[in-house]
Structure formats: C-alpha cells, structure tokens
PDB file of N, CA and C in Angstrom:
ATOM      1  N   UNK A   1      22.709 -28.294 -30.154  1.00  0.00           N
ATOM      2  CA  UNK A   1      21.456 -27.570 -30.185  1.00  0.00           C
ATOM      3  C   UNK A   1      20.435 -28.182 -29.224  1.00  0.00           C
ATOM      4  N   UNK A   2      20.745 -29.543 -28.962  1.00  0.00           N
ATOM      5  CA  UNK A   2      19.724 -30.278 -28.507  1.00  0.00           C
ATOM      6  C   UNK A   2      19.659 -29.752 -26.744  1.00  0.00           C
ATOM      7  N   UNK A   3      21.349 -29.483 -26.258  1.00  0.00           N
ATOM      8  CA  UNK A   3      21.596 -29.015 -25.038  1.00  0.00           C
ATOM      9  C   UNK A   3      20.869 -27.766 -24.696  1.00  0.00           C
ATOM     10  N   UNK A   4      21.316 -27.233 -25.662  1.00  0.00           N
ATOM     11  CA  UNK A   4      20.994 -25.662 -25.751  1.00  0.00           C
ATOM     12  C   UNK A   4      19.483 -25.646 -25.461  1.00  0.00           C
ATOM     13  N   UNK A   5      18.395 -26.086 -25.689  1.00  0.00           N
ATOM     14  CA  UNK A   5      16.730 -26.543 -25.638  1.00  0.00           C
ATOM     15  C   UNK A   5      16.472 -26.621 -24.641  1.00  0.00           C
ATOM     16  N   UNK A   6      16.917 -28.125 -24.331  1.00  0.00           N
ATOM     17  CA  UNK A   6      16.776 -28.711 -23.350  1.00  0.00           C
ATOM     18  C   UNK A   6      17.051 -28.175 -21.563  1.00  0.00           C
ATOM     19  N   UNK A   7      18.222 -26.885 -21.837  1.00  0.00           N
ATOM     20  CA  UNK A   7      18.612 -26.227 -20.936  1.00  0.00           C
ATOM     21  C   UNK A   7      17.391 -24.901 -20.608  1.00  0.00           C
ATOM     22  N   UNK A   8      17.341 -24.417 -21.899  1.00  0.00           N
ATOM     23  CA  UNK A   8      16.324 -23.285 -21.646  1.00  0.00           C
ATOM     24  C   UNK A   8      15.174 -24.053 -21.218  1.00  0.00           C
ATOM     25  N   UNK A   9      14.024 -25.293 -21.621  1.00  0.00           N
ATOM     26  CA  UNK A   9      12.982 -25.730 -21.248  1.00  0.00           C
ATOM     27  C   UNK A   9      13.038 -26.010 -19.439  1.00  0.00           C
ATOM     28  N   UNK A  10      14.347 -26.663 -19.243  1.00  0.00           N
ATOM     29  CA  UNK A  10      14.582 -26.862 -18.240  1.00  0.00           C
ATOM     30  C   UNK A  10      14.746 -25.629 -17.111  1.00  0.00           C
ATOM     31  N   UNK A  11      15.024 -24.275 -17.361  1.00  0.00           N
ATOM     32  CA  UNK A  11      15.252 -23.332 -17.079  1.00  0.00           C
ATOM     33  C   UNK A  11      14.062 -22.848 -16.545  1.00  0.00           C
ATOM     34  N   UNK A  12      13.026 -22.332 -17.601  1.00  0.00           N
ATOM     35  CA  UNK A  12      11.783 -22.222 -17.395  1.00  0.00           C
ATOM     36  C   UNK A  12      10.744 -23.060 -16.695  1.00  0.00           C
ATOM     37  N   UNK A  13      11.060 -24.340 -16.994  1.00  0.00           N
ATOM     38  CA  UNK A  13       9.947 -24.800 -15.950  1.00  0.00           C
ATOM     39  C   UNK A  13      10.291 -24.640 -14.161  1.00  0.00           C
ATOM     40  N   UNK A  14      12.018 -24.265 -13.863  1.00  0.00           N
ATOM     41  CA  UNK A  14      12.011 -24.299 -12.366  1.00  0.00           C
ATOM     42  C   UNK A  14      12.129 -22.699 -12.188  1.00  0.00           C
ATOM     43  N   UNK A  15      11.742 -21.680 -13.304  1.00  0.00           N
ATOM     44  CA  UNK A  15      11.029 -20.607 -13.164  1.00  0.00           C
ATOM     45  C   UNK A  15       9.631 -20.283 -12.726  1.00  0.00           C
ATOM     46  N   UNK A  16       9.038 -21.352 -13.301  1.00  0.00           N
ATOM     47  CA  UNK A  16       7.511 -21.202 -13.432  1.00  0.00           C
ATOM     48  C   UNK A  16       7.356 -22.002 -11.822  1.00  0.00           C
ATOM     49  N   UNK A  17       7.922 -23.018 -11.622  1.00  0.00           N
ATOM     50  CA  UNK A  17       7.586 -23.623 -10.144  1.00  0.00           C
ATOM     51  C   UNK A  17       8.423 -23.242  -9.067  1.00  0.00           C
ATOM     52  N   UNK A  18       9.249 -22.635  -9.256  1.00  0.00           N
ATOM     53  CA  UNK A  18       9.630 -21.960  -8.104  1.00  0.00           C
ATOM     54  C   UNK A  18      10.382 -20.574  -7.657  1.00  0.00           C
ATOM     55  N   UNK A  19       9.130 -20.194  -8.540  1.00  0.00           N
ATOM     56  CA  UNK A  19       9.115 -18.532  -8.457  1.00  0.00           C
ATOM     57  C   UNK A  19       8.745 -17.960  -7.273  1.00  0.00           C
ATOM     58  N   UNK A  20       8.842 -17.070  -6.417  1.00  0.00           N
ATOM     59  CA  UNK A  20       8.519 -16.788  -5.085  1.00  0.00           C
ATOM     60  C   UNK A  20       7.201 -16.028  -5.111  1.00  0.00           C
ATOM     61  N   UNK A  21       6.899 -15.957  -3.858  1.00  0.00           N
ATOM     62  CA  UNK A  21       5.453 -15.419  -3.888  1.00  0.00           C
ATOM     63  C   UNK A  21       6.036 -13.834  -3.084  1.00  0.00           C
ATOM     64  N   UNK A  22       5.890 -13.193  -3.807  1.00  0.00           N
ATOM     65  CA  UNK A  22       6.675 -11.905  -3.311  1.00  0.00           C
ATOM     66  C   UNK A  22       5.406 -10.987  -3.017  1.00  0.00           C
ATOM     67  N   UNK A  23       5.097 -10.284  -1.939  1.00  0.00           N
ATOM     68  CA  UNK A  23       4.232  -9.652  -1.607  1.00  0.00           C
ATOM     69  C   UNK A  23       4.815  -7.967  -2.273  1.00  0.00           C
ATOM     70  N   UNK A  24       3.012  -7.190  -2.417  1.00  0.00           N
ATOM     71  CA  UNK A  24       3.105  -5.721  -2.942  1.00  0.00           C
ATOM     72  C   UNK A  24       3.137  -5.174  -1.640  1.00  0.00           C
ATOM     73  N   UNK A  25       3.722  -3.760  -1.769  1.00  0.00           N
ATOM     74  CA  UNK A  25       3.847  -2.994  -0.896  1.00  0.00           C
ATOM     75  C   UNK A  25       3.884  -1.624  -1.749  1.00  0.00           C
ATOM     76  N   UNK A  26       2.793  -0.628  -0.796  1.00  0.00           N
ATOM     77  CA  UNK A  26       2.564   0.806  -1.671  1.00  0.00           C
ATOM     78  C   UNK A  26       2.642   1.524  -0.195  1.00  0.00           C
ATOM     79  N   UNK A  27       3.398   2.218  -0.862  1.00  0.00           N
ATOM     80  CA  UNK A  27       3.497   3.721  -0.063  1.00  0.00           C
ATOM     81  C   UNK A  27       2.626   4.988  -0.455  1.00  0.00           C
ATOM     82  N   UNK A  28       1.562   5.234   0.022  1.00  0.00           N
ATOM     83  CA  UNK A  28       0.812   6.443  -0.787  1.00  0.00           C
ATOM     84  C   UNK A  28       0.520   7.503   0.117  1.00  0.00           C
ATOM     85  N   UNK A  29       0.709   8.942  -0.783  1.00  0.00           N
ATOM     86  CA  UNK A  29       0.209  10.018   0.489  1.00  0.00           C
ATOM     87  C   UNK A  29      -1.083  10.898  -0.330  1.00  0.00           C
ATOM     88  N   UNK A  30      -1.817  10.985   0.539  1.00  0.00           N
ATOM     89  CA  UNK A  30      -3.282  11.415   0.593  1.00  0.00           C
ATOM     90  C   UNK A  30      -3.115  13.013   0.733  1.00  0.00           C
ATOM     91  N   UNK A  31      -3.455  13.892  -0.335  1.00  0.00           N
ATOM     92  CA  UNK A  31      -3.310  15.332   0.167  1.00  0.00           C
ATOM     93  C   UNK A  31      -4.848  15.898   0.154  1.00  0.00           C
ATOM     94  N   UNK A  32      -5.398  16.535   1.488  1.00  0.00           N
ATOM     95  CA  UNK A  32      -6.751  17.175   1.278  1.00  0.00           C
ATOM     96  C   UNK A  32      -6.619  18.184   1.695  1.00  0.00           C
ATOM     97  N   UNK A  33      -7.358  19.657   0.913  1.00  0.00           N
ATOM     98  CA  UNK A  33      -7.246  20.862   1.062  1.00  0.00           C
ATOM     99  C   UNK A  33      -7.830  21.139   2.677  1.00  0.00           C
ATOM    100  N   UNK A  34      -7.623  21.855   3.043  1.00  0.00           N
ATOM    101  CA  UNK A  34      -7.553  22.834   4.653  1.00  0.00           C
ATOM    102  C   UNK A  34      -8.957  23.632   4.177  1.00  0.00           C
ATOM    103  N   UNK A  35     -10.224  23.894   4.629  1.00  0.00           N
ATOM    104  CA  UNK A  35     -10.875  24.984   4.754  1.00  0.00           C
ATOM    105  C   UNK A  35     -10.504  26.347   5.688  1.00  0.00           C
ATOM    106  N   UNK A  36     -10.187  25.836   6.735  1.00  0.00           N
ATOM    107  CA  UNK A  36      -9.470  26.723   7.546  1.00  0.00           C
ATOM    108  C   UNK A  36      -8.445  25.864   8.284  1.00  0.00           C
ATOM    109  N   UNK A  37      -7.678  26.631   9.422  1.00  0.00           N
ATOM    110  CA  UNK A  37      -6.742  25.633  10.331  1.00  0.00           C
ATOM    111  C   UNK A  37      -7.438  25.329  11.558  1.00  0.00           C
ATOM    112  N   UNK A  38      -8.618  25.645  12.018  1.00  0.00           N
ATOM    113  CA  UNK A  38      -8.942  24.772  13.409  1.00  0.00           C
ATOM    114  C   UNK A  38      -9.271  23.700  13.096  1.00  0.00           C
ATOM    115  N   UNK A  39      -9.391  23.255  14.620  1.00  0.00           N
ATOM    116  CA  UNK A  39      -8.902  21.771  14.850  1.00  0.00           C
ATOM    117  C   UNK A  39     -10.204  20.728  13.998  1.00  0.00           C
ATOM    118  N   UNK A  40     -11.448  21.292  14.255  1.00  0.00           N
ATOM    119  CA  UNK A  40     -12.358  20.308  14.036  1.00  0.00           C
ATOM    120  C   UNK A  40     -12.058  19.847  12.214  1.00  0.00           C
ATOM    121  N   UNK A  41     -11.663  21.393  11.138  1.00  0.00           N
ATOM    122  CA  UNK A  41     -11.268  21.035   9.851  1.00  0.00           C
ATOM    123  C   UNK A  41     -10.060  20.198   9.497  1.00  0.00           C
ATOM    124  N   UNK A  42      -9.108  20.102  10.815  1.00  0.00           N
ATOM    125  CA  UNK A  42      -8.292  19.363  10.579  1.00  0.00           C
ATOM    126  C   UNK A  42      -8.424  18.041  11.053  1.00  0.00           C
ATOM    127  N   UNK A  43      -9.195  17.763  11.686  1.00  0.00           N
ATOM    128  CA  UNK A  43      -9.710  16.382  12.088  1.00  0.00           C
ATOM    129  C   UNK A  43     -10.691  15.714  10.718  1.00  0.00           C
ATOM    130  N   UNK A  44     -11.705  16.693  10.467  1.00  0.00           N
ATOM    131  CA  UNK A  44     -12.306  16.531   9.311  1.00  0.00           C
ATOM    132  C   UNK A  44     -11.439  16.085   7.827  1.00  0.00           C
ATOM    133  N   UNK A  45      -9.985  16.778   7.670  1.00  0.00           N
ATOM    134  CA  UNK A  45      -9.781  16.747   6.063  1.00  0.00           C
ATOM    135  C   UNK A  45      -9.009  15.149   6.838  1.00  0.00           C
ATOM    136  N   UNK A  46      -8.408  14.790   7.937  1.00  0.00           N
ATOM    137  CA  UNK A  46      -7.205  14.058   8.016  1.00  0.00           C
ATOM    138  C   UNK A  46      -8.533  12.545   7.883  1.00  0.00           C
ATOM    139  N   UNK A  47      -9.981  12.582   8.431  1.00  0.00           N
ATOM    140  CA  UNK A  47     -10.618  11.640   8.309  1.00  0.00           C
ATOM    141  C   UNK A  47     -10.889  10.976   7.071  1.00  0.00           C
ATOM    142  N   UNK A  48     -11.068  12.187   6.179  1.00  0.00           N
ATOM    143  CA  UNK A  48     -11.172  12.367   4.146  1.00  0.00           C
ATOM    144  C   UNK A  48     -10.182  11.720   3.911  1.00  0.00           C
ATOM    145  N   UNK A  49      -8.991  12.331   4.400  1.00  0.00           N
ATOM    146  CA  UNK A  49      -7.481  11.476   3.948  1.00  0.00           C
ATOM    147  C   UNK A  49      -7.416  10.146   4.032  1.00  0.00           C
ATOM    148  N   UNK A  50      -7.837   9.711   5.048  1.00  0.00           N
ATOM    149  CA  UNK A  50      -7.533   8.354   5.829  1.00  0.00           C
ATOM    150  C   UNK A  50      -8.743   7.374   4.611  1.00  0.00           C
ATOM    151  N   UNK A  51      -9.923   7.995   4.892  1.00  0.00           N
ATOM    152  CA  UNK A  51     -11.112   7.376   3.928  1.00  0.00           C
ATOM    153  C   UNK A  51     -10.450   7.129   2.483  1.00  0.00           C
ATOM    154  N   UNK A  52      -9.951   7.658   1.999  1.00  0.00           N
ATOM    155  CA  UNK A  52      -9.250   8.122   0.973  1.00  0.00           C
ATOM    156  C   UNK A  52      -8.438   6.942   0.018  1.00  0.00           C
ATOM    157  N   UNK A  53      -7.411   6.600   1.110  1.00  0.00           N
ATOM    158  CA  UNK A  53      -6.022   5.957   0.875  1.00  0.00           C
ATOM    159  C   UNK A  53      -6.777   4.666   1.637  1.00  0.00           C
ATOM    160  N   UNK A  54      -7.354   4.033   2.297  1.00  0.00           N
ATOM    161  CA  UNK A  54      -8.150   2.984   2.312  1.00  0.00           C
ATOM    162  C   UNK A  54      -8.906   2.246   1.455  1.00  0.00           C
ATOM    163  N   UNK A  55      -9.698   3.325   0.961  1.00  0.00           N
ATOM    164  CA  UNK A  55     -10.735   2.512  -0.727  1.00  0.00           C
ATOM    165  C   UNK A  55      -9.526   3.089  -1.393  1.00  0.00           C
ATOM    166  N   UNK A  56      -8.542   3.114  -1.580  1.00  0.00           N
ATOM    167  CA  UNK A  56      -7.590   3.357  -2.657  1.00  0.00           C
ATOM    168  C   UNK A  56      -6.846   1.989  -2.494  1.00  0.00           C
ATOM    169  N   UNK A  57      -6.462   1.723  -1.430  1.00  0.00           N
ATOM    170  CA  UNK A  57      -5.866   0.376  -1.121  1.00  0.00           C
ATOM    171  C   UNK A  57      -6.533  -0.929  -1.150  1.00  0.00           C
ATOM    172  N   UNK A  58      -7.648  -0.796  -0.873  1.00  0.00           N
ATOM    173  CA  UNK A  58      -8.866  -2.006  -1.244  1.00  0.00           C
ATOM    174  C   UNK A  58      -8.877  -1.934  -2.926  1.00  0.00           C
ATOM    175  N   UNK A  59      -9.270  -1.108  -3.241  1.00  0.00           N
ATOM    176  CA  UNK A  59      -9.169  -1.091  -4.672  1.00  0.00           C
ATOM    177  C   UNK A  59      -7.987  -1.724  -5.418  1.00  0.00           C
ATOM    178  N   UNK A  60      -6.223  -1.419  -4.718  1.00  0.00           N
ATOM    179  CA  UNK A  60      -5.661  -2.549  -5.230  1.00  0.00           C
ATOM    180  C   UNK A  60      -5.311  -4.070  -4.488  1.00  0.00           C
ATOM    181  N   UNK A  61      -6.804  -4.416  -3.960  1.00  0.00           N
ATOM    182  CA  UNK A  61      -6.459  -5.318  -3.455  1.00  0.00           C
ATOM    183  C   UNK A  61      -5.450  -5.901  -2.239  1.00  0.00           C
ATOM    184  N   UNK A  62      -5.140  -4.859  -1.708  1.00  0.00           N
ATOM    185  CA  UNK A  62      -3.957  -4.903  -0.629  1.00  0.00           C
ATOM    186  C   UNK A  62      -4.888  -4.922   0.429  1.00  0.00           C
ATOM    187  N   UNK A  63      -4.920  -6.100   1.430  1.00  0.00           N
ATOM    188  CA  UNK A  63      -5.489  -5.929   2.881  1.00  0.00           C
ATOM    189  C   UNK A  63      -4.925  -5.629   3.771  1.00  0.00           C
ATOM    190  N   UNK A  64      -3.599  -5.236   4.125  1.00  0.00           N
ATOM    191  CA  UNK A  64      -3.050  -4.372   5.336  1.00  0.00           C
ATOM    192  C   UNK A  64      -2.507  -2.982   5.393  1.00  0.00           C
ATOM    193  N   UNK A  65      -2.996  -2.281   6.049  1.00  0.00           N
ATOM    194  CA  UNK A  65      -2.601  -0.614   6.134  1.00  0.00           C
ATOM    195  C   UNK A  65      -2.493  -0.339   7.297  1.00  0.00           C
ATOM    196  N   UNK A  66      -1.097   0.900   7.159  1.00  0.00           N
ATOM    197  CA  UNK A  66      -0.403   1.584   8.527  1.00  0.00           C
ATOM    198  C   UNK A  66      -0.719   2.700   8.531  1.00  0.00           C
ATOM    199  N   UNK A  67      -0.614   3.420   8.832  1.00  0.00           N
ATOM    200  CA  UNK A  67      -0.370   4.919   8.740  1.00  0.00           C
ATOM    201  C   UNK A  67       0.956   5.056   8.851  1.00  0.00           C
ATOM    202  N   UNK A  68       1.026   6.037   7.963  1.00  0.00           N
ATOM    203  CA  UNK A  68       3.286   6.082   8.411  1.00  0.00           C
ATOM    204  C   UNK A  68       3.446   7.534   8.564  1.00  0.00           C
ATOM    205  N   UNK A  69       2.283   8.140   8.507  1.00  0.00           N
ATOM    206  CA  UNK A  69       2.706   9.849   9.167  1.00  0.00           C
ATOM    207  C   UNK A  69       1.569  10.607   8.470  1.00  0.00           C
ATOM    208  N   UNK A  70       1.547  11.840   9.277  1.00  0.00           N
ATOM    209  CA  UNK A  70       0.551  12.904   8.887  1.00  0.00           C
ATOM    210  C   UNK A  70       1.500  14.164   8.936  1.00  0.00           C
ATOM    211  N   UNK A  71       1.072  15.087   8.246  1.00  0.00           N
ATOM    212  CA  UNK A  71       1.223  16.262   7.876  1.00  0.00           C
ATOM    213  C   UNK A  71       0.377  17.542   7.888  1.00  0.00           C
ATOM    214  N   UNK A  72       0.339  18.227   8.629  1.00  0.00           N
ATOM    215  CA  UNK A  72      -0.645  19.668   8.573  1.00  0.00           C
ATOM    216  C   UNK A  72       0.078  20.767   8.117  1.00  0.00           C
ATOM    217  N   UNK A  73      -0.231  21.038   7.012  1.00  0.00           N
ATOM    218  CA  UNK A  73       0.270  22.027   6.229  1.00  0.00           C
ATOM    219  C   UNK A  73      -0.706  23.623   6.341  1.00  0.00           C
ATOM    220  N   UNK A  74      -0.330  24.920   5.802  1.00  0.00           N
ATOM    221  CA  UNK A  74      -1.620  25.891   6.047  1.00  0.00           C
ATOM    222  C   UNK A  74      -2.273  25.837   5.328  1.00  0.00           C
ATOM    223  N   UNK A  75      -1.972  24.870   4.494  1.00  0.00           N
ATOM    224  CA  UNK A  75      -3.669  24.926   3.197  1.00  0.00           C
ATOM    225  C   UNK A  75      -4.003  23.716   3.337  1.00  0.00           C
ATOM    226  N   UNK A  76      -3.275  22.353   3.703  1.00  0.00           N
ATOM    227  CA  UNK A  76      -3.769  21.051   3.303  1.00  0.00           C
ATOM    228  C   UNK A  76      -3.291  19.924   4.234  1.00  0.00           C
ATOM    229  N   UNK A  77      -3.786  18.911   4.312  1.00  0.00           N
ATOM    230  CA  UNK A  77      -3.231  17.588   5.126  1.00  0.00           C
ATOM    231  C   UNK A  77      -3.367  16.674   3.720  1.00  0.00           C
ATOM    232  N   UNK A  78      -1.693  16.135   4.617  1.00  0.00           N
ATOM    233  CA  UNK A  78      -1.160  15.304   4.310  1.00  0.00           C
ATOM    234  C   UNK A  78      -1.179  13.697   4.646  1.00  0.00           C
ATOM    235  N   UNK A  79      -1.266  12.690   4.272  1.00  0.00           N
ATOM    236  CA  UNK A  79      -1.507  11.423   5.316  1.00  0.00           C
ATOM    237  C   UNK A  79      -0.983  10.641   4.704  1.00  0.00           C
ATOM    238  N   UNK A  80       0.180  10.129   4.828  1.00  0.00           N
ATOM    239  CA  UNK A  80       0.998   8.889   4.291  1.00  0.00           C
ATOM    240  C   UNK A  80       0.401   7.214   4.993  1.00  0.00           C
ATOM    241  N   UNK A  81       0.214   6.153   4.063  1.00  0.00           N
ATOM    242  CA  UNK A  81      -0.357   5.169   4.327  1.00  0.00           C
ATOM    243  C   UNK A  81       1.153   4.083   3.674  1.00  0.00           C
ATOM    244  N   UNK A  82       1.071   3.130   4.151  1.00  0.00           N
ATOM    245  CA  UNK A  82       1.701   2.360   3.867  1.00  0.00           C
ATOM    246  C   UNK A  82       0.533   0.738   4.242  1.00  0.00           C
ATOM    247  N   UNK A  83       0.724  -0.086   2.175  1.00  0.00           N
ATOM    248  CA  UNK A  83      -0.354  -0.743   2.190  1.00  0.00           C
ATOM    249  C   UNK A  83       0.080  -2.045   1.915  1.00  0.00           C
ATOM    250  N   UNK A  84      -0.315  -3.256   2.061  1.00  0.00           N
ATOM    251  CA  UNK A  84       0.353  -4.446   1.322  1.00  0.00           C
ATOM    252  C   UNK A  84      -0.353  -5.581   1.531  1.00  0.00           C
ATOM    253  N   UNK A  85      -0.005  -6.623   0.829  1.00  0.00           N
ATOM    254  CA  UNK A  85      -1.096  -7.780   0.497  1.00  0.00           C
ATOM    255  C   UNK A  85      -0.740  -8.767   1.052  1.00  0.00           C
ATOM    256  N   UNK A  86       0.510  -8.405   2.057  1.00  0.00           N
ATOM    257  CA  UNK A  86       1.336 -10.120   2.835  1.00  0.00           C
ATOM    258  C   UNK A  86       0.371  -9.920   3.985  1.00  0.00           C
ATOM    259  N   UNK A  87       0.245 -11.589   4.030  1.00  0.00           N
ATOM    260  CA  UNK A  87      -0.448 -11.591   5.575  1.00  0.00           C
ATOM    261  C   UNK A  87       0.590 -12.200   6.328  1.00  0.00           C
ATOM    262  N   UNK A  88       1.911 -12.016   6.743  1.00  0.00           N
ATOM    263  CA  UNK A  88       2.985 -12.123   7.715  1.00  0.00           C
ATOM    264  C   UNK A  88       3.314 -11.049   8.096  1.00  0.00           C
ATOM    265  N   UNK A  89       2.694  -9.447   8.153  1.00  0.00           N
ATOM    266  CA  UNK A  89       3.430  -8.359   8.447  1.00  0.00           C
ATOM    267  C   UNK A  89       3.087  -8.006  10.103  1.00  0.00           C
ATOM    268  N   UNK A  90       3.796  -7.620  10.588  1.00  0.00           N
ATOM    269  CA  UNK A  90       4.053  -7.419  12.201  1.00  0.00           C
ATOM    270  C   UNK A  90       2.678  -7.145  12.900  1.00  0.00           C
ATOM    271  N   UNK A  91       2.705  -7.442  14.433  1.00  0.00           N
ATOM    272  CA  UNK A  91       1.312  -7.288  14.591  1.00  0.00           C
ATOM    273  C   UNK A  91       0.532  -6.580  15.074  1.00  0.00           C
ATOM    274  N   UNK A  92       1.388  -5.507  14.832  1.00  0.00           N
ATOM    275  CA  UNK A  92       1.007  -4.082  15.423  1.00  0.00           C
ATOM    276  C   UNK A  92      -0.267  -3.441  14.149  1.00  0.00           C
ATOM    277  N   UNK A  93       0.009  -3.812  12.739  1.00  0.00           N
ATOM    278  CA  UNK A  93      -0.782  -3.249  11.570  1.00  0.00           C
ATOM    279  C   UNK A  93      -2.182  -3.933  12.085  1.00  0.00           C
ATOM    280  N   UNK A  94      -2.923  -3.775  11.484  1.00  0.00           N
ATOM    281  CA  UNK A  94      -4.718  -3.616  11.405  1.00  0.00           C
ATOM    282  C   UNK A  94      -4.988  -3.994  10.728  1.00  0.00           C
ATOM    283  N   UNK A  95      -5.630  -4.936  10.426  1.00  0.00           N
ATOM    284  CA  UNK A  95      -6.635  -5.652   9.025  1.00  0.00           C
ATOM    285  C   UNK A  95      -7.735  -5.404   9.219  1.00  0.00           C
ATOM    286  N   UNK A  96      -8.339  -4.868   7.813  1.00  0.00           N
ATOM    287  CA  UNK A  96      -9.524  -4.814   7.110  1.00  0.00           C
ATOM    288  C   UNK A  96     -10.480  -5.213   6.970  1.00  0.00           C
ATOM    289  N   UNK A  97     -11.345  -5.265   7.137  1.00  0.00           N
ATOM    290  CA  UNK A  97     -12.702  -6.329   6.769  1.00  0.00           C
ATOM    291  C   UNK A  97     -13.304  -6.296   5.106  1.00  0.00           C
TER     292      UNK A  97
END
C-alpha cells in the first residue's frame, strides 16, 4: 500500500511540475448582415466583422490574430479569424496593442 501512495504522490507532483505550457488557439467566424451588395457596404460589414472577432479575441485574452479568409455572401459577410495566446507564432501574424 505504501508503494501504491508513494507512486501516485510521486506521479502528481512531476504532473504538477512538468506539465507543458500549451498555448490556446480559436478559430472564429464573424457573420454580418449585407445592407445591400456594393462595394462601400461590403467594406463597411467586413470592417464590423473584423472589429468584431478582435474585442472577441481580446476578451479571451488571446494576443495574436490572422485573418484566415473572408466570405461575401448575398445577404452577409463572413470573416474567419484565427486567434492565440503563444508568443512564438510565425512572423507574418500582427500583434495587438
């Protein structure tokens, strides 16, 4: 019994110290309705979008965001963000202030 303890205590503590520091990563897509399809409303909803999925990503604390695609649909834009909290990610992404 004494093994048996001693194994689990032992277990857990090189759980607790050398657990990895694993970074979040969110994929989110932003949908905003279309007033019409010219260009200036679609510049307009894709800016909403972008505003959007930014204080959405600050909010969980994640400081790096991509864009990973847009979408113009006839009623709505689409704007996929890709967000995450590692500061080793390539150095093409954009940080936040």
């Amino acid at each position: 019994m004494r093994v048996v303890v001693w194994l689990v205590t032992l277990t857990l503590m090189l759980l607790a110290v050398g657990s990895p520091a694993w970074a979040r990563v969110v994929r989110m897509e932003t949908k905003v309705a279309l007033a019409d399809p010219s260009e200036p409303s679609v510049k307009q909803a894709l800016r909403e979008a972008f505003d959007i999925s930014v204080r959405g990503a600050l909010a969980m604390g994640l400081k790096r965001m991509r864009v990973d695609g847009a979408r113009v649909l006839p009623d709505a834009v689409i704007l996929a963000m890709v967000a995450t909290d590692d500061d080793d990610e390539g150095a093409e992404d954009v940080e936040t202030q």
